[in-house]
Protein backbone atom coordinates (compact mmCIF):
# COMPACT_ATOMS: atom_id res chain seq x y z
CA UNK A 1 60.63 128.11 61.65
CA UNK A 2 61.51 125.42 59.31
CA UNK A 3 63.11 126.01 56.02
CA UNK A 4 60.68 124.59 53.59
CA UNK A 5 63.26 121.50 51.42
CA UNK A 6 60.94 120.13 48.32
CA UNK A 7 63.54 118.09 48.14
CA UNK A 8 62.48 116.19 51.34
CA UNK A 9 59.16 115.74 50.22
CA UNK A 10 57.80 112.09 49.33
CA UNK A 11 56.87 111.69 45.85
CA UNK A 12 52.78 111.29 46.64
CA UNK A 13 53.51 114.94 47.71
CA UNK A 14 55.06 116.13 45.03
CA UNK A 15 52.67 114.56 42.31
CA UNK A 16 50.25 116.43 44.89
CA UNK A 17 51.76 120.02 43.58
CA UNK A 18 52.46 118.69 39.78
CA UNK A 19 49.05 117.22 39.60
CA UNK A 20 47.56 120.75 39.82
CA UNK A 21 50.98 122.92 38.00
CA UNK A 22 50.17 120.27 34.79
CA UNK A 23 46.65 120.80 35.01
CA UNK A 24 46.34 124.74 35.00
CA UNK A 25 48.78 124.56 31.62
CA UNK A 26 46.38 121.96 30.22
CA UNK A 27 43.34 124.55 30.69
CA UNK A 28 45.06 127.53 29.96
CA UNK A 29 46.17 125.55 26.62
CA UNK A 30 42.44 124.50 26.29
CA UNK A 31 40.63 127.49 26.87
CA UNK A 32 43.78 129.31 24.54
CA UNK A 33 42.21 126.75 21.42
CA UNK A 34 38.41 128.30 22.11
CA UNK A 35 37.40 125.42 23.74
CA UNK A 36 34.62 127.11 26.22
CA UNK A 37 31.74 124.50 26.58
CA UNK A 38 31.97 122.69 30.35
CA UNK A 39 31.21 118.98 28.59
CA UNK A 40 33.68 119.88 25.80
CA UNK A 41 36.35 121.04 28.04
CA UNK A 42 36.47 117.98 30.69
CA UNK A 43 36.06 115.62 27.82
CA UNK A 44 39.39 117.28 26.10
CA UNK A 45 41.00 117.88 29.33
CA UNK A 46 41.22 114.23 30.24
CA UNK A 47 43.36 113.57 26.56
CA UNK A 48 46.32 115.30 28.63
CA UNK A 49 45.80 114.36 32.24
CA UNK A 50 44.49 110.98 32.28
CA UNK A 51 47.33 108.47 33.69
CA UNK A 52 47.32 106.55 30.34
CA UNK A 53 48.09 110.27 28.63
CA UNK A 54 50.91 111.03 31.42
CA UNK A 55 52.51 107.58 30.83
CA UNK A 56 52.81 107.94 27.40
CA UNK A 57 54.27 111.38 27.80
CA UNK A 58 57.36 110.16 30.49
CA UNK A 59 57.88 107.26 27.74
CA UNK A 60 57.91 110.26 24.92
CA UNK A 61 60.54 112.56 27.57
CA UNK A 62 63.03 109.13 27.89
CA UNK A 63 62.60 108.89 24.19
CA UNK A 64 63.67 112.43 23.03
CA UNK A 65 66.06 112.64 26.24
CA UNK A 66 64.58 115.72 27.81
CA UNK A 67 64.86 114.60 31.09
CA UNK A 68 67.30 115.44 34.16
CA UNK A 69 69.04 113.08 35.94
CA UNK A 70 67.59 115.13 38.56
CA UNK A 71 63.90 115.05 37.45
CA UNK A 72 64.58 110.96 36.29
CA UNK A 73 65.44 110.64 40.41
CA UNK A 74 61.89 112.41 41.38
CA UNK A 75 60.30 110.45 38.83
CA UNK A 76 61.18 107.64 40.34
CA UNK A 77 60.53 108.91 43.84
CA UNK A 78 56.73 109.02 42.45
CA UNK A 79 56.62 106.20 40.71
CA UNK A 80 57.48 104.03 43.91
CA UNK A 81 55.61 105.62 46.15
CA UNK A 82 53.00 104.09 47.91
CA UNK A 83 49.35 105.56 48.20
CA UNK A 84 46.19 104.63 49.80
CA UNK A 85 43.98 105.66 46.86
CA UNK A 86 43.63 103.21 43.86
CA UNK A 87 43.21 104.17 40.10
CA UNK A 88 39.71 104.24 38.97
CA UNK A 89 40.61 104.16 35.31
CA UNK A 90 43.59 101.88 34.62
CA UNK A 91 45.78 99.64 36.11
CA UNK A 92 48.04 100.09 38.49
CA UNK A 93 51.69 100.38 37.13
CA UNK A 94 50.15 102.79 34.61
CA UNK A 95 49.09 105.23 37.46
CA UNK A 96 52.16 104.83 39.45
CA UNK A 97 54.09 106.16 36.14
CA UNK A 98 51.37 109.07 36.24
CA UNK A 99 52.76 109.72 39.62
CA UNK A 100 56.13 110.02 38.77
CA UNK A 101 55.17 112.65 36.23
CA UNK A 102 52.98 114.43 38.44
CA UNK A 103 56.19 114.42 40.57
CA UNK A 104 58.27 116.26 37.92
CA UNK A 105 56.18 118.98 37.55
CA UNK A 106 55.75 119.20 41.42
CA UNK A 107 59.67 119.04 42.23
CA UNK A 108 59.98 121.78 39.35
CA UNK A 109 57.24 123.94 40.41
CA UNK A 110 57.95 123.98 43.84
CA UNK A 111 62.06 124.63 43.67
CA UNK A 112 60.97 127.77 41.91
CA UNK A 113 62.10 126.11 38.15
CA UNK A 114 59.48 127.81 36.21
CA UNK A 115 60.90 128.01 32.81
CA UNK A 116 61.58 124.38 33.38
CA UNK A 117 57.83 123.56 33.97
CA UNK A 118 56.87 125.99 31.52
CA UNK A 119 59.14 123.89 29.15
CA UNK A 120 57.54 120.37 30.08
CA UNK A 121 54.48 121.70 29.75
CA UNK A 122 54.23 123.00 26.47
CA UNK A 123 56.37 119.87 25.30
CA UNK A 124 53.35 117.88 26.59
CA UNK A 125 50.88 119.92 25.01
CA UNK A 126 52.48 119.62 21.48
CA UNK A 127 53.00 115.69 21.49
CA UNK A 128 49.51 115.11 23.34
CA UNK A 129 47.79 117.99 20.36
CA UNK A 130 49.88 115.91 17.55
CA UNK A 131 47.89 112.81 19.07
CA UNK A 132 43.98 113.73 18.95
């Protein structure tokens, strides 16, 4: 059998992983602040996952210099990638940086760097939560 490398992955499939890592902190966080209602939830939820929300959170992490040079290379591994589906929502070079976040969290995640997710995560809880 194969050792598994994360490393080797493309970035589509590490946003793939991130995608859902991010997304389980941002309910947690959510259902942690007594937000319960379905409507309420999904309506709060997309604050801190929509790709507008995610780009402005990579331009926050360059900002404050939180960032590895190692996460700034998978960033950019899902930034360029290339996928079939198109963003319903906003444009293009927006979703691409979504991506590239997504593709943090997945490259953390999956090389077993959970205090570094856990870190990313709450940082993107706070500056999204100082925003709405």
């Amino acid at each position: 059998m194969t050792e598994f490398r994360a490393d080797l992955l493309n970035g589509i499939a590490l946003a793939y992983a991130g995608d859902a890592v991010y997304e389980v902190f941002v309910r947690d966080y959510l259902l942690s602040q007594g937000i319960t209602k379905p409507g309420e939830l999904q309506k709060t939820a997309v604050k801190f996952v929509s790709a507008k929300a995610q780009a402005f959170l990579i331009s926050e992490m360059k900002k404050d210099d939180i960032l590895t040079e190692e996460e700034l290379v998978y960033f950019k591994r899902g930034r360029n990638a290339h996928s079939k589906t198109t963003a319903k929502n906003t444009d293009v070079v927006t979703y691409r940086i979504s991506t590239g976040f997504e593709a943090i969290f997945g490259f953390n995640h999956l090389t077993h760097k959970h205090d570094r997710v856990a870190f990313l995560a709450n940082y993107c809880l706070e500056k999204i939560s100082e925003q709405i």
